[in-house]
Structures are given as C-alpha cells and as structure tokens.
Protein backbone atom coordinates (compact mmCIF):
# COMPACT_ATOMS: atom_id res chain seq x y z
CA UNK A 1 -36.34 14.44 3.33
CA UNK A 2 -33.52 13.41 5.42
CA UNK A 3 -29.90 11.73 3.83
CA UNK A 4 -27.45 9.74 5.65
CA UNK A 5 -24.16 10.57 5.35
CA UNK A 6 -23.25 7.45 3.23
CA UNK A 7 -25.82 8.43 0.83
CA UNK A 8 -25.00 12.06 0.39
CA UNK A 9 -21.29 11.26 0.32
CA UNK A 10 -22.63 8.33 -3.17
CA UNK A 11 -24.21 11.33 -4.58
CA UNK A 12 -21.88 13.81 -4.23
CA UNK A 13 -18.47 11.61 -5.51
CA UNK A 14 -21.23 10.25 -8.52
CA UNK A 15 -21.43 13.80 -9.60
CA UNK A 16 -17.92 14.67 -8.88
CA UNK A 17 -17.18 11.54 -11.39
CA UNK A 18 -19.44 12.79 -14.17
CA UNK A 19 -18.03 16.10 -14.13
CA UNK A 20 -14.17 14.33 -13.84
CA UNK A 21 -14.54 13.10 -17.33
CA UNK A 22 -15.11 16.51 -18.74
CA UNK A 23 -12.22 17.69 -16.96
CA UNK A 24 -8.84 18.07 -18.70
CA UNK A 25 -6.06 15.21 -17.62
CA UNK A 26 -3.89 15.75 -14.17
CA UNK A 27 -0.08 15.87 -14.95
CA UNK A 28 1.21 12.25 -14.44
CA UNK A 29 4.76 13.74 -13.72
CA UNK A 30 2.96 15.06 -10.63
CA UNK A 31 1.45 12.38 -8.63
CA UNK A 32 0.27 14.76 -5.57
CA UNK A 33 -2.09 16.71 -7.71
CA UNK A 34 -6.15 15.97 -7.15
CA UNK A 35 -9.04 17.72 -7.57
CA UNK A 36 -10.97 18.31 -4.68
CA UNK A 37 -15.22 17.84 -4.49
CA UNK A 38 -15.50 21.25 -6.41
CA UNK A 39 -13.07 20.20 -9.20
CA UNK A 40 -9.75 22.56 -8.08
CA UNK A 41 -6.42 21.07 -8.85
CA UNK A 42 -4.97 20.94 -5.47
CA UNK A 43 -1.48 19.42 -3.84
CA UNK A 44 -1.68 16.32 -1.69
CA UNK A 45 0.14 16.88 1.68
CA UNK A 46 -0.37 13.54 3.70
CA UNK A 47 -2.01 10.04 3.05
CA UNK A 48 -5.36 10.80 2.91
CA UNK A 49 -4.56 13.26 -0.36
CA UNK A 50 -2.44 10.18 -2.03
CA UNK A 51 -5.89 8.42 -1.52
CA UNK A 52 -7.42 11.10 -3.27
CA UNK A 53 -5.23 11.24 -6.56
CA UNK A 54 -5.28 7.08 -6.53
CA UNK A 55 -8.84 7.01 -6.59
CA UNK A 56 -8.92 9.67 -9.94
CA UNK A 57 -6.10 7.81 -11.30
CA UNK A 58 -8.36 4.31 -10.73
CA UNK A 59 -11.05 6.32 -12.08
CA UNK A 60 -9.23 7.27 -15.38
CA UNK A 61 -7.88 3.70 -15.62
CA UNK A 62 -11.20 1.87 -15.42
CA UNK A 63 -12.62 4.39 -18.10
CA UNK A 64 -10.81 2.91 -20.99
CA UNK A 65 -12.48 0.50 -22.92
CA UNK A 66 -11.06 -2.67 -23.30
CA UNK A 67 -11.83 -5.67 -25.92
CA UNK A 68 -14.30 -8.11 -24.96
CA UNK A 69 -13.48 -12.00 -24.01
CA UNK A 70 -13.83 -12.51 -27.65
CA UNK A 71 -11.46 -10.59 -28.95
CA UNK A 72 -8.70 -12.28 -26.98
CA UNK A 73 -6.28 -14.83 -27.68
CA UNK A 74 -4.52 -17.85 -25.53
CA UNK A 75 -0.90 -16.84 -24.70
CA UNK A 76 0.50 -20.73 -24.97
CA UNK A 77 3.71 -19.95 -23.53
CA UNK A 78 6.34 -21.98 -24.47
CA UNK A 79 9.51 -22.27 -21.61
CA UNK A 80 12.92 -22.02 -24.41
CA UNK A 81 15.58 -22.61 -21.66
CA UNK A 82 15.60 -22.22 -18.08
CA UNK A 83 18.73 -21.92 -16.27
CA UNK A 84 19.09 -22.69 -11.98
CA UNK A 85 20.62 -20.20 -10.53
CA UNK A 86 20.77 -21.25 -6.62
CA UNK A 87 18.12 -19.33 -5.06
CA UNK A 88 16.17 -18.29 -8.13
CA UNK A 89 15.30 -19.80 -11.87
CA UNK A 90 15.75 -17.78 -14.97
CA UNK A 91 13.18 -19.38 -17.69
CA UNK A 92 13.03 -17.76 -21.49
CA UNK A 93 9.80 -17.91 -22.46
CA UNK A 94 8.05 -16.92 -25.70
CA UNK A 95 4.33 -16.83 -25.98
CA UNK A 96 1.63 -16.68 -29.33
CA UNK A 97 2.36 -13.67 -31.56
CA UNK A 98 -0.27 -10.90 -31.09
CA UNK A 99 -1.21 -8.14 -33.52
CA UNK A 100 0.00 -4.82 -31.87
CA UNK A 101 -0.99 -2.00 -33.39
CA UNK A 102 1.99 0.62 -33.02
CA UNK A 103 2.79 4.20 -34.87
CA UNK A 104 5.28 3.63 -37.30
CA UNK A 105 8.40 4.57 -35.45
CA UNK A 106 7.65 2.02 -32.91
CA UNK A 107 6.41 -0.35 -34.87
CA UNK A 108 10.05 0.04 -36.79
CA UNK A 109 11.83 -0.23 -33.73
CA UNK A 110 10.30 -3.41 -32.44
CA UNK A 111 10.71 -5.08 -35.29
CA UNK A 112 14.33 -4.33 -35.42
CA UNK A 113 14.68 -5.43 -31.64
CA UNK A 114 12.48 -9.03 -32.65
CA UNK A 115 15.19 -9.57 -35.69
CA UNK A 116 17.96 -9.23 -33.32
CA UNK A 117 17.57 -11.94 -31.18
C-alpha cells in the first residue's frame, strides 16, 4: 500500500497531536521551545522552528472549551464621551455588565478599581 507524502505527513502530525495533549505544558516564558515529531523539547533556531512552537501554541489555544452561542450575552456598548484629538478620537465606552468569575484576590481588586472611577 503506497502513501503520498501529504497523507503520511496528516497521519503522522494527527498522532503527534494526540500524544501533545498528554504531554506536560511548554514554558510560555520561552517562546523558542517545541517539540519535535517524536515529542523532545527542542530550541527553535530560524523561522521554520517559530512555525513549529505557533502551531503547538494554536494547538493548546483551540483545545479549551469555550461556552456555546447560548451562553453569551450582547455587549450594547454605550459611547460616555468622546474627545477629537486631531488625528485620532478618544471615545469612553462602557458595555453590559458580565458575570466574571475571579479568585477572591482578584475579584477584590477589581472591584476596588470599578468603585474608583
């Protein structure tokens, strides 16, 4: 049974992306670190390894699960003031209150930041 190259290249990066997810999490302070085809932690020394770590960090990103249509709200943003500045426009703008859900410490902090204004 022969493969083409495009298929044996979709069946090796499908098994390279199973076994990702059981993989423990690349430093984000280091943004030249990928793992090559057989899963070793290597450092990126031109474009092409860039392309490599963007396309785990893509990877990771579209793995989270996010809430359905339903679960979402309409914005209505309201403009408050809006000031000309020549070349540019400065507009304050406040939208619908959403429930974040926060730890405590930030949720503290954010509250003391809303109270200020």
């Amino acid at each position: 049974m022969k493969l083409s190259l495009a298929a044996l290249a979709s069946l090796l990066s499908a098994t390279t992306i199973a076994s990702a997810a059981d993989l423990p999490r690349l430093d984000r302070d280091h943004l030249l670190l990928f793992r090559d085809a057989s899963g070793t932690v290597r450092r990126g020394q031109s474009a092409a390894g860039w392309q490599l770590r963007r396309a785990e960090i893509l990877r990771g990103i579209q793995a989270i699960p996010l809430p359905g249509r339903e679960k979402r709200v309409p914005l209505d943003p309201q403009t408050e003031r809006e000031v000309d500045g020549g070349d540019h426009v400065r507009r304050r703008i406040t939208c619908q209150p959403v429930l974040v859900q926060a730890p405590p410490k930030v949720a503290r902090k954010l509250s003391r930041s809303a109270s200020s204004r």
